[in-house]
C-alpha atoms as a PDB file:
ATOM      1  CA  UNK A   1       4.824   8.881   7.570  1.00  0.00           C
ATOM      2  CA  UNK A   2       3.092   5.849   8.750  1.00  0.00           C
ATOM      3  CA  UNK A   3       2.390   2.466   7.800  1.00  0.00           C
ATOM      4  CA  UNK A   4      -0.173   1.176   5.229  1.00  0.00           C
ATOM      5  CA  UNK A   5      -1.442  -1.067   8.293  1.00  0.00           C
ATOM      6  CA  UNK A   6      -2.493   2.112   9.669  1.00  0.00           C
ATOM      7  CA  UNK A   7      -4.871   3.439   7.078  1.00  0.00           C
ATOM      8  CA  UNK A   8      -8.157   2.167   6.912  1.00  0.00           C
ATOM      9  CA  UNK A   9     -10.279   0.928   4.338  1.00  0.00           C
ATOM     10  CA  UNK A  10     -11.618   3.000   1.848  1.00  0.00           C
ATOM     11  CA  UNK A  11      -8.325   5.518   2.479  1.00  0.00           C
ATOM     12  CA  UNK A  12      -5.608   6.169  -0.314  1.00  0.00           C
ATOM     13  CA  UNK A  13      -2.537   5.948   0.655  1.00  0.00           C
ATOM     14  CA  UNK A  14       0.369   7.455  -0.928  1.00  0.00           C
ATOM     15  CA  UNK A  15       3.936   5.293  -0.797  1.00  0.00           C
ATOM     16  CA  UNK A  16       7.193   7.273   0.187  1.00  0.00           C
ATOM     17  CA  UNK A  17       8.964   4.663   1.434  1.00  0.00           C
ATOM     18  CA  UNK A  18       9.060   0.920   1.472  1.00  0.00           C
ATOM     19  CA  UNK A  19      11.696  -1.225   4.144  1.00  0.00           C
ATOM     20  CA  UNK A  20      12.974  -4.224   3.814  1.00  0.00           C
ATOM     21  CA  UNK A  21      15.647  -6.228   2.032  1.00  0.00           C
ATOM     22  CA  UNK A  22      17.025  -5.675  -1.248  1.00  0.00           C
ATOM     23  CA  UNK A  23      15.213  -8.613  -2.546  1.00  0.00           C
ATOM     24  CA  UNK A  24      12.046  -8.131  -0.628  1.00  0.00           C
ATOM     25  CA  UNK A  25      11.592  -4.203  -2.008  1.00  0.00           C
ATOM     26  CA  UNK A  26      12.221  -5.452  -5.730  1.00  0.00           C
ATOM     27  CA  UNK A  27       9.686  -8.461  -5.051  1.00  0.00           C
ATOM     28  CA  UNK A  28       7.032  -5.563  -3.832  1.00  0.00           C
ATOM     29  CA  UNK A  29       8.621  -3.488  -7.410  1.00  0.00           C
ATOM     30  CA  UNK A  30       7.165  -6.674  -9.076  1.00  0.00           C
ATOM     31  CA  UNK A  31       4.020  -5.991  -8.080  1.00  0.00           C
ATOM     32  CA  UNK A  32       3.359  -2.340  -8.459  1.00  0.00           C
ATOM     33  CA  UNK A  33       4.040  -1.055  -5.234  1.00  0.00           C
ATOM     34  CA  UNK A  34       7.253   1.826  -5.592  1.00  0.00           C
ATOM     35  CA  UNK A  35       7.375   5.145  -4.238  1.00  0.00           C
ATOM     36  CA  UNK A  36       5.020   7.957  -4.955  1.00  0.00           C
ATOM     37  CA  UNK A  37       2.634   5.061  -6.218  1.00  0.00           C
ATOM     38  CA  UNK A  38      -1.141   5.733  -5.164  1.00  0.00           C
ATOM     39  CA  UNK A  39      -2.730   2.638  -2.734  1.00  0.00           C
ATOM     40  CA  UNK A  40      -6.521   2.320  -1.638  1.00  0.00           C
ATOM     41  CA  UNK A  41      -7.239   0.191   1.272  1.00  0.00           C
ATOM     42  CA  UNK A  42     -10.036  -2.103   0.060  1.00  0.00           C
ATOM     43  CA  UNK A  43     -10.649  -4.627   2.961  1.00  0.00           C
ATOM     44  CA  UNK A  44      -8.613  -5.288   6.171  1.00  0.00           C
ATOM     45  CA  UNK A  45      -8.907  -8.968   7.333  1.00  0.00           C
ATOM     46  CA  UNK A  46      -7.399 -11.069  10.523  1.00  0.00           C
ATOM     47  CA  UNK A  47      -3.832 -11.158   8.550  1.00  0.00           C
ATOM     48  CA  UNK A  48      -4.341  -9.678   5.481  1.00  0.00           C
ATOM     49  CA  UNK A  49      -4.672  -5.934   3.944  1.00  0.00           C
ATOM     50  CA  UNK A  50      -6.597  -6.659   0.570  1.00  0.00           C
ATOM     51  CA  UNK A  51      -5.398  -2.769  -1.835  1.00  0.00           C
ATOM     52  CA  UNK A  52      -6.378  -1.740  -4.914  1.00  0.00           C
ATOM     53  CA  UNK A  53      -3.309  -0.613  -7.152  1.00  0.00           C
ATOM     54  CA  UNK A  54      -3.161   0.800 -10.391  1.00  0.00           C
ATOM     55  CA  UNK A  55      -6.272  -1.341 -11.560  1.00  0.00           C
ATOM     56  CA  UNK A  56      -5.402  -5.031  -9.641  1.00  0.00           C
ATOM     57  CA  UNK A  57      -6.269  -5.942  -6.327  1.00  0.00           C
ATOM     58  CA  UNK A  58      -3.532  -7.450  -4.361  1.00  0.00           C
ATOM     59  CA  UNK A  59      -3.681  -9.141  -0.622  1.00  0.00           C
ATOM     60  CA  UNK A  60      -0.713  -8.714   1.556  1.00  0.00           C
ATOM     61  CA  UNK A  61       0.036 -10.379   5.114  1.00  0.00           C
ATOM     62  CA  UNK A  62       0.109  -7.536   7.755  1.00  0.00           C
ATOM     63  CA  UNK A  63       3.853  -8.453   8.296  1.00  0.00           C
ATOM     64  CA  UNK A  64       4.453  -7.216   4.694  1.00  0.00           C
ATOM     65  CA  UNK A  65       2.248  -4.228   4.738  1.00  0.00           C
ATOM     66  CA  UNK A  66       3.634  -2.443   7.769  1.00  0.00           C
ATOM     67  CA  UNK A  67       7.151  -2.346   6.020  1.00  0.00           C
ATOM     68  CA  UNK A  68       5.250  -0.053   3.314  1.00  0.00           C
ATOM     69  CA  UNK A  69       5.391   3.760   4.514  1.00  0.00           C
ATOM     70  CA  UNK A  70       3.609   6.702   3.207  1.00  0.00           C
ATOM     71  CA  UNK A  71       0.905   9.175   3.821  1.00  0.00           C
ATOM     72  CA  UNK A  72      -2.705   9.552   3.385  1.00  0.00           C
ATOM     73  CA  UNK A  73      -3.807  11.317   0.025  1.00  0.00           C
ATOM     74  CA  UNK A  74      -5.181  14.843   0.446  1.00  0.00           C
ATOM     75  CA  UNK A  75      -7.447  14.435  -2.795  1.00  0.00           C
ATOM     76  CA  UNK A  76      -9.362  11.382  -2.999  1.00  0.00           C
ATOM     77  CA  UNK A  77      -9.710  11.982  -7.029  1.00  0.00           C
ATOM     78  CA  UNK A  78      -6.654  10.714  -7.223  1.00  0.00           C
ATOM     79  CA  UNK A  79      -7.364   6.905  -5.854  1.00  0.00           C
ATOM     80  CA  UNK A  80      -9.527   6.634  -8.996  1.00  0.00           C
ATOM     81  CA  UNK A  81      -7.031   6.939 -11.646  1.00  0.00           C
END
């Protein structure tokens, strides 16, 4: 398990587990990101991961994205549903 920081762009990423507050892991709920949800890495910047998931791309400050966990995806068909 390692954090979505870690994968790099063009990678899915599967999430298994997300840290944080109560309030901070329904915030990241609100925007699509719960466990066994599929992530592709579209762009790393200075601060910011830019992801594609399920169909919206969504910027998050490094800060937030290393408190995401998961894996890399063994079959890359599934980053294109």
């Amino acid at each position: 398990m390692i954090p979505m920081t870690a994968i790099t762009v063009g990678e899915c990423f599967q999430i298994t587990r997300i840290g944080g507050s109560a309030d901070f892991r329904r915030h990241l709920e609100s925007l699509g990101f719960v466990v066994g949800c599929v992530v592709t890495v579209i762009a790393h910047t200075a601060c910011d991961l830019i992801v594609n998931i399920r169909g919206s791309r969504i910027a998050l400050g490094r800060g937030i994205a290393c408190k995401v966990f998961g894996c890399p995806c063994a079959l890359q068909e599934v980053c294109q549903l």
